[in-house]
N, C-alpha and C. Protein backbone atom coordinates (compact mmCIF):
# COMPACT_ATOMS: atom_id res chain seq x y z
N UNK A 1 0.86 -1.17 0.00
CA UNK A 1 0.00 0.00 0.00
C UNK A 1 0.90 1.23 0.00
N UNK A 2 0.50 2.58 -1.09
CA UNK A 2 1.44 3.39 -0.91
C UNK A 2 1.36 4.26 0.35
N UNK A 3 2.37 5.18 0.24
CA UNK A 3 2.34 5.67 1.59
C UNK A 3 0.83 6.68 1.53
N UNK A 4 0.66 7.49 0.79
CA UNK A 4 -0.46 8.17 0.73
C UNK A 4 -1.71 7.79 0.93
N UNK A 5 -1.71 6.54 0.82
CA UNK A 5 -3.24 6.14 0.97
C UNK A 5 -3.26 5.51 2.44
N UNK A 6 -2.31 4.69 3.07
CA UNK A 6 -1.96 4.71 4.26
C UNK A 6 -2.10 5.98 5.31
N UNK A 7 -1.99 7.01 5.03
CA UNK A 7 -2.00 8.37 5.26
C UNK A 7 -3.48 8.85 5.33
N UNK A 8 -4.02 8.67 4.25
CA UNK A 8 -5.59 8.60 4.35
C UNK A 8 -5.96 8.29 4.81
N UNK A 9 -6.17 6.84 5.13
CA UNK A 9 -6.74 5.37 5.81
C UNK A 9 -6.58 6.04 7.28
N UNK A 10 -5.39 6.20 7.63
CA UNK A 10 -5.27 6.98 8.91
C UNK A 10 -5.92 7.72 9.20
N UNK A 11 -5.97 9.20 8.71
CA UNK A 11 -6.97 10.09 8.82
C UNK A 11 -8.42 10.49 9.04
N UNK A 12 -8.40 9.10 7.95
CA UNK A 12 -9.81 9.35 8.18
C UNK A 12 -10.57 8.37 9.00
N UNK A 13 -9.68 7.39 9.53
CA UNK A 13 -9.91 6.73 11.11
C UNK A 13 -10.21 7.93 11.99
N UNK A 14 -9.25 8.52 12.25
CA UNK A 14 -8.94 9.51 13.71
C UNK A 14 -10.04 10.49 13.60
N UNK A 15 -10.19 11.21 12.12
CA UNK A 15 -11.24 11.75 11.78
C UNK A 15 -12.79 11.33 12.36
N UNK A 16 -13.20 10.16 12.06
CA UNK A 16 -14.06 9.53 12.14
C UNK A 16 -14.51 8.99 14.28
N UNK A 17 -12.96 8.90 14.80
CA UNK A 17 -12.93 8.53 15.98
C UNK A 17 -13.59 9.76 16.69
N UNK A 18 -12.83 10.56 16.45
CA UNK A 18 -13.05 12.12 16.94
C UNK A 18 -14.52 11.98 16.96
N UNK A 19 -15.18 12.69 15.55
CA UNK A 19 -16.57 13.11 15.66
C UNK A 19 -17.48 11.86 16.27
N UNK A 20 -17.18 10.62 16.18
CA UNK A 20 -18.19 9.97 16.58
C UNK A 20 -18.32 9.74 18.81
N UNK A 21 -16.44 10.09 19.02
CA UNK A 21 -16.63 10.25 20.62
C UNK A 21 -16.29 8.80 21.02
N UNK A 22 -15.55 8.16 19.93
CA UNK A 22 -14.70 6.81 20.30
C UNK A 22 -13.71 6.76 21.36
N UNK A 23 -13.95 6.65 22.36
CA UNK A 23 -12.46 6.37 23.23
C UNK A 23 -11.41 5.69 22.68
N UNK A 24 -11.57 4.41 22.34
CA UNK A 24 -10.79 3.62 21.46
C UNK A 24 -11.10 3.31 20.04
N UNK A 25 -9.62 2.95 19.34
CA UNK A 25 -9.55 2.77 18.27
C UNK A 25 -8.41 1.74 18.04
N UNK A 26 -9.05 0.44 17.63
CA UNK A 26 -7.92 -0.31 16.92
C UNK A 26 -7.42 -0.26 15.89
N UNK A 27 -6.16 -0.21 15.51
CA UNK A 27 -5.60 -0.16 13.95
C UNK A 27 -4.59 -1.01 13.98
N UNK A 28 -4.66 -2.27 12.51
CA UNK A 28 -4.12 -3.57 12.76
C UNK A 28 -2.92 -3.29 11.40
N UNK A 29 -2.71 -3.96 11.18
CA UNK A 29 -1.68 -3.94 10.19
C UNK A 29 -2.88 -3.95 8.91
N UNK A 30 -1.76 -3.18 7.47
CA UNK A 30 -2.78 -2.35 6.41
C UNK A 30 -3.83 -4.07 6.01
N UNK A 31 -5.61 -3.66 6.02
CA UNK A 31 -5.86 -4.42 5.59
C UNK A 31 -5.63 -5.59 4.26
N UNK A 32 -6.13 -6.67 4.19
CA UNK A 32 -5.69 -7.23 3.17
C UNK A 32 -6.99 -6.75 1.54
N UNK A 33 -6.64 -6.88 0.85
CA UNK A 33 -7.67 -6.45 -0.38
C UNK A 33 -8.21 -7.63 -0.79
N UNK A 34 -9.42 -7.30 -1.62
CA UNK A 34 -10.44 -8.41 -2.60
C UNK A 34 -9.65 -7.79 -3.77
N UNK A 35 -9.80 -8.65 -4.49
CA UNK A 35 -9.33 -8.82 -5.92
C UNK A 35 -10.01 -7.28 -6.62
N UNK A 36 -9.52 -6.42 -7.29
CA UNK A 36 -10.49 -5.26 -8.66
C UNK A 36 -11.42 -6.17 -9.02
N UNK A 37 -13.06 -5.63 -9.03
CA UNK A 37 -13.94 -5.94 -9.30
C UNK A 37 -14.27 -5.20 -11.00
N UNK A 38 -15.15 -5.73 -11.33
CA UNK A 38 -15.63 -4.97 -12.39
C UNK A 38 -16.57 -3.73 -11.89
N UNK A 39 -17.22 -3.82 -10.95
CA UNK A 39 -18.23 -2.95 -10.56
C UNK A 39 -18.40 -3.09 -8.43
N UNK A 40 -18.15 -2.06 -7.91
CA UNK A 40 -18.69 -2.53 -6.87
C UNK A 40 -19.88 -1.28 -6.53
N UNK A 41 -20.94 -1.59 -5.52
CA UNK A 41 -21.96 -0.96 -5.25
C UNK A 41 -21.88 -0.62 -3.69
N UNK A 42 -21.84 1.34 -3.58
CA UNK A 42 -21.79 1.48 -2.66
C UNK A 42 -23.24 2.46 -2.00
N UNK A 43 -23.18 1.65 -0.73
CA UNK A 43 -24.85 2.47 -0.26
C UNK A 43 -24.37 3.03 0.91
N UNK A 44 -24.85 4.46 1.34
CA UNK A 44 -24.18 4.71 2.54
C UNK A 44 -25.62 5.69 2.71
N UNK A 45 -25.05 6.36 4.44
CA UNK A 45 -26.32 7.43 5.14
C UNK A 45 -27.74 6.62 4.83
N UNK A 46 -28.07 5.12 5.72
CA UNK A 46 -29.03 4.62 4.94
C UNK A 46 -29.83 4.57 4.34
N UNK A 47 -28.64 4.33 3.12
CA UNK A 47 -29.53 4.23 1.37
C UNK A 47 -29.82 5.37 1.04
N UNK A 48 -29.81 6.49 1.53
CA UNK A 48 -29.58 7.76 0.66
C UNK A 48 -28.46 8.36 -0.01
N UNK A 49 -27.30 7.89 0.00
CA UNK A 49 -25.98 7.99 -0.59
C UNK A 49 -25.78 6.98 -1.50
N UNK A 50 -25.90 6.75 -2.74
CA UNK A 50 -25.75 5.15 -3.67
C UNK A 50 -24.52 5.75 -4.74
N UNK A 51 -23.85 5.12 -4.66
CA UNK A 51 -22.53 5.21 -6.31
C UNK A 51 -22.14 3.96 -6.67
N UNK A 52 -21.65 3.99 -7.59
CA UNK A 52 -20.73 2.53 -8.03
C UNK A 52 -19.31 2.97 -8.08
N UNK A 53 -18.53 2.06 -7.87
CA UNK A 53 -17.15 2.73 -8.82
C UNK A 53 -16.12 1.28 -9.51
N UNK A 54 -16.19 1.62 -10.52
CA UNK A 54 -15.61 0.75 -10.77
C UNK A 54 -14.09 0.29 -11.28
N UNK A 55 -13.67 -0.92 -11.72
CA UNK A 55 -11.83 -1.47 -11.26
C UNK A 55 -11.47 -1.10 -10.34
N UNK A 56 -12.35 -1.25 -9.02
CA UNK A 56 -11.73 -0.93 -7.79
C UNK A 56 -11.38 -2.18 -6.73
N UNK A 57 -10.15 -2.61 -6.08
CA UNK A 57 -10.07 -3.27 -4.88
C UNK A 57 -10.82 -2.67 -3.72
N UNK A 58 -11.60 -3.48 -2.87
CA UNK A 58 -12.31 -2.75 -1.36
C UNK A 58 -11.51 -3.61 -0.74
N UNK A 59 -10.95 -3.04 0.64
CA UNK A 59 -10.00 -3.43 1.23
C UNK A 59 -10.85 -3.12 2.66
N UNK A 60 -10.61 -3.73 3.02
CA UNK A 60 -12.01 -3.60 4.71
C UNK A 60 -11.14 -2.95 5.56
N UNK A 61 -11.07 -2.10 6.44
CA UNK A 61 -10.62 -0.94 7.33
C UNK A 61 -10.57 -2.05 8.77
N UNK A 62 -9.49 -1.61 9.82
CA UNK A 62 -9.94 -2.30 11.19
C UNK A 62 -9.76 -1.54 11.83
N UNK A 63 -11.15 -0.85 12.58
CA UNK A 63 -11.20 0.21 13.18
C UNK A 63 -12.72 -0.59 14.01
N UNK A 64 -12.77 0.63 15.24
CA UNK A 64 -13.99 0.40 15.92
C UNK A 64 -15.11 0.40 15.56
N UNK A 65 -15.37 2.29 14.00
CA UNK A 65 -16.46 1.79 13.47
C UNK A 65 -16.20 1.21 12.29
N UNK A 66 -15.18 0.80 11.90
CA UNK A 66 -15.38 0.12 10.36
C UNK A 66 -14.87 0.53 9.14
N UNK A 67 -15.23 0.29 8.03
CA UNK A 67 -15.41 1.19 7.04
C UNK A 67 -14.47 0.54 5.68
N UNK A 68 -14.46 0.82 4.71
CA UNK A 68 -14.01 0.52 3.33
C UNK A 68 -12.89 1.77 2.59
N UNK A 69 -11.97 1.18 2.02
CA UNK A 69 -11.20 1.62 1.13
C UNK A 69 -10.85 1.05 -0.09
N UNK A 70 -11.57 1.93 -0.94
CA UNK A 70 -11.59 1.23 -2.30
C UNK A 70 -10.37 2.12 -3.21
N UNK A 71 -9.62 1.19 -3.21
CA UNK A 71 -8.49 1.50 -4.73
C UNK A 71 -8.66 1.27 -5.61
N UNK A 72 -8.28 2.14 -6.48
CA UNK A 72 -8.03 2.12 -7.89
C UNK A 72 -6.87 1.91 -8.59
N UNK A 73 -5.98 0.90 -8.85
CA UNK A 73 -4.88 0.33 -9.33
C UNK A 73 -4.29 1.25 -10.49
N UNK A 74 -5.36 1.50 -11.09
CA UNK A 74 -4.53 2.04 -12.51
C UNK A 74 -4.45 3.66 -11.68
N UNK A 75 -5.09 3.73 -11.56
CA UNK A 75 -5.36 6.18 -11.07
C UNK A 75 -4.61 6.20 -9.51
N UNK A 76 -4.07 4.89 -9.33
CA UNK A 76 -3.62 4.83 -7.67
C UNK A 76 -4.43 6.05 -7.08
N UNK A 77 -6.15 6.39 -7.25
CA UNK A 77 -7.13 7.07 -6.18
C UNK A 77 -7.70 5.61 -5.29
N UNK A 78 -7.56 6.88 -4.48
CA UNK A 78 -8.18 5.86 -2.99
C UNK A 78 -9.42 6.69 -2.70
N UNK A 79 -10.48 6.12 -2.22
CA UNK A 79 -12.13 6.84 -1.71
C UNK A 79 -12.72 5.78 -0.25
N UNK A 80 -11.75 6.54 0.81
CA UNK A 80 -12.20 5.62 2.27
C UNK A 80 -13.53 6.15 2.95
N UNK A 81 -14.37 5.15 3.02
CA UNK A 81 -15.82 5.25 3.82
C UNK A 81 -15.71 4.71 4.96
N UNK A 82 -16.03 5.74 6.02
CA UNK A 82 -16.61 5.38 7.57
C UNK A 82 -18.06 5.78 7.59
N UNK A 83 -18.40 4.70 8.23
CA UNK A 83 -19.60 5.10 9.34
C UNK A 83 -19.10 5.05 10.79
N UNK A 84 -20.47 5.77 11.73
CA UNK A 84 -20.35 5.48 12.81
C UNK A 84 -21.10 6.57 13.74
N UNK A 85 -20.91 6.51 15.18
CA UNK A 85 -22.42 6.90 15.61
C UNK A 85 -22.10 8.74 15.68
N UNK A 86 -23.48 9.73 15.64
CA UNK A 86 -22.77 10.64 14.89
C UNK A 86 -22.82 11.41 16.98
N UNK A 87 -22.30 12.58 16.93
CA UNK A 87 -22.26 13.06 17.85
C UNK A 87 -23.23 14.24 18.40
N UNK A 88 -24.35 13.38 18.56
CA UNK A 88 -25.83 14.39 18.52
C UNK A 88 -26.03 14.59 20.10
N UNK A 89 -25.58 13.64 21.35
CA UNK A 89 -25.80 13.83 22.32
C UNK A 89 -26.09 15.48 22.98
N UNK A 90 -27.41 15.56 23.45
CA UNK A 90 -27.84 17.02 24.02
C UNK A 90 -27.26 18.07 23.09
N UNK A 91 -27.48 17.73 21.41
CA UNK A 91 -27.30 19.09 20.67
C UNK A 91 -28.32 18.62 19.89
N UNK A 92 -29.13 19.83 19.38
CA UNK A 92 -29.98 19.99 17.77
C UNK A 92 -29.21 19.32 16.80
N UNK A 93 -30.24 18.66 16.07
CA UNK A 93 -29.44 18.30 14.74
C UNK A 93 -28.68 19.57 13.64
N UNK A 94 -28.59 20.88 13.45
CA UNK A 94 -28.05 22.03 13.72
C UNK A 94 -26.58 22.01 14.16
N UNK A 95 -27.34 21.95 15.42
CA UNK A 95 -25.49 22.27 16.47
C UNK A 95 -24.80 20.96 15.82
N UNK A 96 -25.10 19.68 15.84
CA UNK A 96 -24.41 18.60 15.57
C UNK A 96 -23.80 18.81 14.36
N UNK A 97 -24.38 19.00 13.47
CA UNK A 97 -23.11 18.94 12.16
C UNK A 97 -22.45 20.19 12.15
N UNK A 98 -22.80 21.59 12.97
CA UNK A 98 -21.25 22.27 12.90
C UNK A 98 -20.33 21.73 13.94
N UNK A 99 -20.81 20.98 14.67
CA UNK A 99 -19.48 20.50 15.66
C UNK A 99 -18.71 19.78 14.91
N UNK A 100 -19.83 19.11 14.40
CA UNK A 100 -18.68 18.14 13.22
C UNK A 100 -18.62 18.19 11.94
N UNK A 101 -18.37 19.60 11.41
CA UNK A 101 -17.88 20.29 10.45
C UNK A 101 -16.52 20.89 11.14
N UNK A 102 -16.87 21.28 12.13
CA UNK A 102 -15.98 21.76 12.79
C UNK A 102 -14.81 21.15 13.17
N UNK A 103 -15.18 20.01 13.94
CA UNK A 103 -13.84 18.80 14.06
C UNK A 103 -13.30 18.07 13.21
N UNK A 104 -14.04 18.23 11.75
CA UNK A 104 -13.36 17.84 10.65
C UNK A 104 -12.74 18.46 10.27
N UNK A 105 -12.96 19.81 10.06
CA UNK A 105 -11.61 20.49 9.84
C UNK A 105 -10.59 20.77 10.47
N UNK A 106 -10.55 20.72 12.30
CA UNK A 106 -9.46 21.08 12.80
C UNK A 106 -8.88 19.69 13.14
N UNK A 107 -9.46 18.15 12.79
CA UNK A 107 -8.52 17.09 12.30
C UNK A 107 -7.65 16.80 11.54
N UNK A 108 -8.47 17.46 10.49
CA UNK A 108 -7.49 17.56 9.07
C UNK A 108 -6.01 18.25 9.19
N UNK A 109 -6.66 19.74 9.70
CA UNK A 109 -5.26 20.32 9.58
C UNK A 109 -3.85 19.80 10.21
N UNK A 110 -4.78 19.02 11.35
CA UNK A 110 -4.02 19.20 12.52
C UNK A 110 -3.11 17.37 12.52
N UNK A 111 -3.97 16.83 11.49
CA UNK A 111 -2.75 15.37 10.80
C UNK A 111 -2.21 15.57 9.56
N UNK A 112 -1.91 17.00 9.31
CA UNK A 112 -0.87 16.94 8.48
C UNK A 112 -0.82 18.25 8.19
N UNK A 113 0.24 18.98 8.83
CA UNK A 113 0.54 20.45 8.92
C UNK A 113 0.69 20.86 7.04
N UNK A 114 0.71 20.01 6.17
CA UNK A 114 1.09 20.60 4.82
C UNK A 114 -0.52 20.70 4.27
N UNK A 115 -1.02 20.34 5.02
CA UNK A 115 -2.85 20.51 4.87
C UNK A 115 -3.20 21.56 3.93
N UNK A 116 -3.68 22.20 2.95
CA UNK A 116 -4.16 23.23 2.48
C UNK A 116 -5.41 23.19 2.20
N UNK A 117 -6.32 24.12 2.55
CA UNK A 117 -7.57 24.21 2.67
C UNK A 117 -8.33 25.01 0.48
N UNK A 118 -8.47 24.50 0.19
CA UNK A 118 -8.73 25.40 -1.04
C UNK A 118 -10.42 25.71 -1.32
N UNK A 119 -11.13 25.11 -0.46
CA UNK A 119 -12.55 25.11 -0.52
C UNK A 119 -13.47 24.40 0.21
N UNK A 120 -14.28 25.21 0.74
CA UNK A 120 -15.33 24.39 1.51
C UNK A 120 -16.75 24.81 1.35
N UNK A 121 -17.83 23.97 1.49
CA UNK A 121 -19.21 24.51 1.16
C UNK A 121 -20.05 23.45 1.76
N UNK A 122 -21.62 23.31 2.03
CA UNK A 122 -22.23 22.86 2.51
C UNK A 122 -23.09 22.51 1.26
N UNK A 123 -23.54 21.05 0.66
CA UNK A 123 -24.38 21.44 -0.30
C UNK A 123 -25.67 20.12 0.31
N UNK A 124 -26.83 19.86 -0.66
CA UNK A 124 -27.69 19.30 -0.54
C UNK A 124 -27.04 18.27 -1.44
N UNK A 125 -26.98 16.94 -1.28
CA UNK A 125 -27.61 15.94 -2.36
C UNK A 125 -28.08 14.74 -1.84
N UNK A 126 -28.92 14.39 -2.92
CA UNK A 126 -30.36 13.31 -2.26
C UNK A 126 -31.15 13.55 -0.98
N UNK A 127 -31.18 14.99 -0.56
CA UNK A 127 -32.13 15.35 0.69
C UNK A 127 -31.27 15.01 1.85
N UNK A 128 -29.57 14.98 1.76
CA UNK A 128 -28.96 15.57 3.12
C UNK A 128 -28.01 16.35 2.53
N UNK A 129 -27.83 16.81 3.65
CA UNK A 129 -27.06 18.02 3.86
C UNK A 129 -25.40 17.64 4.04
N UNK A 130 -24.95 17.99 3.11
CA UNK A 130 -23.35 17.34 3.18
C UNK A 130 -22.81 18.77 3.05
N UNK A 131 -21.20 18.24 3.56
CA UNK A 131 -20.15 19.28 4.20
C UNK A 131 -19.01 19.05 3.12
N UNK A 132 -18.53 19.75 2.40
CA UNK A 132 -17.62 19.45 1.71
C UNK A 132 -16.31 20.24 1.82
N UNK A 133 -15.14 19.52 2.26
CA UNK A 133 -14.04 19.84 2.35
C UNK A 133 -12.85 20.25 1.63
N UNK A 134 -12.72 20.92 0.33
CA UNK A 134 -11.30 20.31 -0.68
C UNK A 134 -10.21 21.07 -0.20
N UNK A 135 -9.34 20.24 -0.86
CA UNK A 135 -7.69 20.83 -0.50
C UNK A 135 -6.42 20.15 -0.96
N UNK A 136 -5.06 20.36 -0.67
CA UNK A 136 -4.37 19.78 -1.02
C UNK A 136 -3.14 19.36 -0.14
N UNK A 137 -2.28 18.92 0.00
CA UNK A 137 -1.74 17.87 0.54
C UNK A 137 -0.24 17.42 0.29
N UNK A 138 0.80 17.35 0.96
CA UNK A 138 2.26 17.17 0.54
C UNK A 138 2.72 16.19 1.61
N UNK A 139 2.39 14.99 1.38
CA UNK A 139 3.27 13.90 2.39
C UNK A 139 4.92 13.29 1.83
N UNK A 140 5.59 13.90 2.42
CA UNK A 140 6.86 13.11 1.69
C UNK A 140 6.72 13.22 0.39
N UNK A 141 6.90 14.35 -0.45
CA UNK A 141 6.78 14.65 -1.58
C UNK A 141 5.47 14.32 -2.18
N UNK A 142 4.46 13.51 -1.56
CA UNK A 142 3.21 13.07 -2.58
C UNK A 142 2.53 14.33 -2.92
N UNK A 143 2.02 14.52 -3.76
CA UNK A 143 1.54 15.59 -4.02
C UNK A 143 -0.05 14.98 -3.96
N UNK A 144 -0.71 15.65 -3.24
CA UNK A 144 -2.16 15.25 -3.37
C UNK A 144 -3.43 15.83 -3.22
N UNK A 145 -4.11 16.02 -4.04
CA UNK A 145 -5.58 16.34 -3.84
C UNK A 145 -6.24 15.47 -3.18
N UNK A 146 -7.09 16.42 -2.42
CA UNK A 146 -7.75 15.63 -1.23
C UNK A 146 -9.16 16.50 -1.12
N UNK A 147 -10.47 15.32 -1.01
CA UNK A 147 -11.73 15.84 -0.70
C UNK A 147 -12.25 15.14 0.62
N UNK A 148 -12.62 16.04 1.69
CA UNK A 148 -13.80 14.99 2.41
C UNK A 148 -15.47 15.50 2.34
N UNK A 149 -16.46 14.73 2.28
CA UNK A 149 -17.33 14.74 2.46
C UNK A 149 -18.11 14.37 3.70
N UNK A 150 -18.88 14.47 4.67
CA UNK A 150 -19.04 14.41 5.40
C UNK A 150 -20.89 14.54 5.74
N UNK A 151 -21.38 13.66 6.02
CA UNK A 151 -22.94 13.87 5.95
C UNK A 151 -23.62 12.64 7.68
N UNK A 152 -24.71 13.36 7.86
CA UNK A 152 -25.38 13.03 9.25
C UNK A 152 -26.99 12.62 8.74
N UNK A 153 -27.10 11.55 9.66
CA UNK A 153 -28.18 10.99 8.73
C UNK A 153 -28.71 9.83 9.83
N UNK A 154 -29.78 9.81 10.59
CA UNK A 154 -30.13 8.44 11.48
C UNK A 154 -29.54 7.81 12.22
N UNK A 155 -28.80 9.01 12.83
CA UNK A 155 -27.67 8.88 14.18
C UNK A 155 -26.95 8.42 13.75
N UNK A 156 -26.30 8.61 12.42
CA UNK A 156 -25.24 8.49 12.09
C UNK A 156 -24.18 9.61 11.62
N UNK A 157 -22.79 9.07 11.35
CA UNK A 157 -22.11 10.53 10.86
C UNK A 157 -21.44 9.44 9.69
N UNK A 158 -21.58 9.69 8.55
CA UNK A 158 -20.79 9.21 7.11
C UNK A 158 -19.77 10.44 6.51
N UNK A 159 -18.68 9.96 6.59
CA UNK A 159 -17.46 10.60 5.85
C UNK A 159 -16.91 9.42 4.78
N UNK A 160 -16.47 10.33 3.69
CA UNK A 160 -16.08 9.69 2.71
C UNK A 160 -14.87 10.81 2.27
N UNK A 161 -13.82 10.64 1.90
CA UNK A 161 -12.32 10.96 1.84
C UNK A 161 -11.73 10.67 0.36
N UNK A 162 -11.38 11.15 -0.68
CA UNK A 162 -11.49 10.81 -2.01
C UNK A 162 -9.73 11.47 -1.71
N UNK A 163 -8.67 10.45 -2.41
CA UNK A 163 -7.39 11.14 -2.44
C UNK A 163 -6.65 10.57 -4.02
N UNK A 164 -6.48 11.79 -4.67
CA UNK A 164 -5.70 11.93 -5.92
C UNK A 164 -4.56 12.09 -5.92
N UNK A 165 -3.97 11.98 -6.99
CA UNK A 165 -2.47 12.74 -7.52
C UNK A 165 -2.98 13.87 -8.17
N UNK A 166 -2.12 14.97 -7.76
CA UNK A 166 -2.13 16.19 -8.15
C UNK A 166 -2.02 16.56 -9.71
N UNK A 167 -1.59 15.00 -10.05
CA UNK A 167 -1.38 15.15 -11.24
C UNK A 167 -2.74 14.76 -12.42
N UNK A 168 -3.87 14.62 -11.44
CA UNK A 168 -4.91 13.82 -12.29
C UNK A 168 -6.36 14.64 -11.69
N UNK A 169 -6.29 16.12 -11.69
CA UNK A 169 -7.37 16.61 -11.10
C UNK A 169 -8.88 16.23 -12.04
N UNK A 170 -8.57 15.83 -13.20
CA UNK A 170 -10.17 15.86 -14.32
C UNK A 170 -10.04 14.50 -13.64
N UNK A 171 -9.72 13.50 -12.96
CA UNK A 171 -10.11 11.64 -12.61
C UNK A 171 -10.67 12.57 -11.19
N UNK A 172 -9.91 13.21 -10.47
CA UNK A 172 -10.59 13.84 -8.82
C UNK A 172 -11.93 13.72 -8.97
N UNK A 173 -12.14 15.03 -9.82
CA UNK A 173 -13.67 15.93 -10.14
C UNK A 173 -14.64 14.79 -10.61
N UNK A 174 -14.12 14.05 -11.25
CA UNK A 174 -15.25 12.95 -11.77
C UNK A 174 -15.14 12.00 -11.12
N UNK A 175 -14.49 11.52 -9.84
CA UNK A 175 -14.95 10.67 -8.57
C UNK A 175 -15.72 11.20 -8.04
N UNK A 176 -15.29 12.21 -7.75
CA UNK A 176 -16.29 13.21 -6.91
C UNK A 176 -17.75 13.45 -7.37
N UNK A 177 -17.78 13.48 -8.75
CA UNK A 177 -19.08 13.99 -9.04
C UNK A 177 -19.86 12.36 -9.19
N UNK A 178 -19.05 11.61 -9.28
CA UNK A 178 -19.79 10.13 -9.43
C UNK A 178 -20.48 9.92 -8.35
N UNK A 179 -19.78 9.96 -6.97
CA UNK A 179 -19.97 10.23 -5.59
C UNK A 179 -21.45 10.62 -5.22
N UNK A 180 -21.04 12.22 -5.46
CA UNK A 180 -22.58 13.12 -5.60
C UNK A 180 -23.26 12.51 -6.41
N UNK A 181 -23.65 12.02 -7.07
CA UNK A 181 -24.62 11.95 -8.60
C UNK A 181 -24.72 13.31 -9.23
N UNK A 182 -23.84 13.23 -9.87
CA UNK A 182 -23.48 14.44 -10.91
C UNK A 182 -23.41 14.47 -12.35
């Protein structure tokens, strides 16, 4: 596994630990992968989030809440999905996703000081309300574009983490928009 997506995988564990109020978190050695599929089908925020993506390995995450990392062999893009429980305790559904708009961004910055923030916005798709993060990224020379998404949905909190080469922003934009239904 390269280092960048390792880097991700990370992130968006701790990410995910944070907003959901995990005390613990196991992380085992990098999962093992399923073979590139022709097609895999992903449903998330239940069943209001649906995409496919396809020639991708899903590689199962070992973490407390879970979650998937699907590679792409040829575009070496990685797109890691967590669930897990969201952090609504004694707040409005309101207060809850700026807290965790909020702790998503000061996670981000704060696992990897080369963090660059280039855009953020709140948009609608399929009737929730998602948080969108973009930016870019320098681990040990990787150069990387980086999106998170982030959506609350039936006491849950779903983040999804899309990471490119800097060198392939038109493959980014059209994960991304596959993502959304775009």
């Amino acid at each position: 596994m390269s280092k960048h997506l390792l880097l991700g995988w990370t992130l968006s564990l701790c990410v995910l630990a944070a907003l959901s109020g995990s005390a613990t978190m196991a992380v085992a050695a990098p999962p093992n992968a399923t073979a590139a599929s022709d097609m895999q089908s992903v449903s998330l925020a239940g069943g209001k989030l649906n995409f496919e993506l396809e020639g991708v390995e899903a590689r199962t995450l070992n973490s407390e809440n879970g979650g998937t990392m699907y590679f792409d062999p040829k575009s070496e893009r990685a797109i890691i999905v967590t669930e897990g429980p969201a952090p609504t305790a004694g707040t409005t559904p309101d207060a809850a996703f700026r807290i965790a708009v909020d702790t998503l961004k000061d996670k981000r910055q704060a696992a990897s000081p080369n963090f660059r923030m280039t855009s953020e916005k709140t948009i609608q798709v399929n009737g929730l309300r998602m948080y969108r993060l973009d930016g870019t990224d320098d681990f040990n020379g990787l150069k990387l574009l980086m999106a998170s998404l982030m959506t609350m949905s039936d006491q849950k909190i779903t983040i999804i983490e899309v990471m490119s080469s800097e060198n392939d922003p038109a493959g980014h934009t059209a994960a991304l928009k596959n993502i959304l239904g775009k």
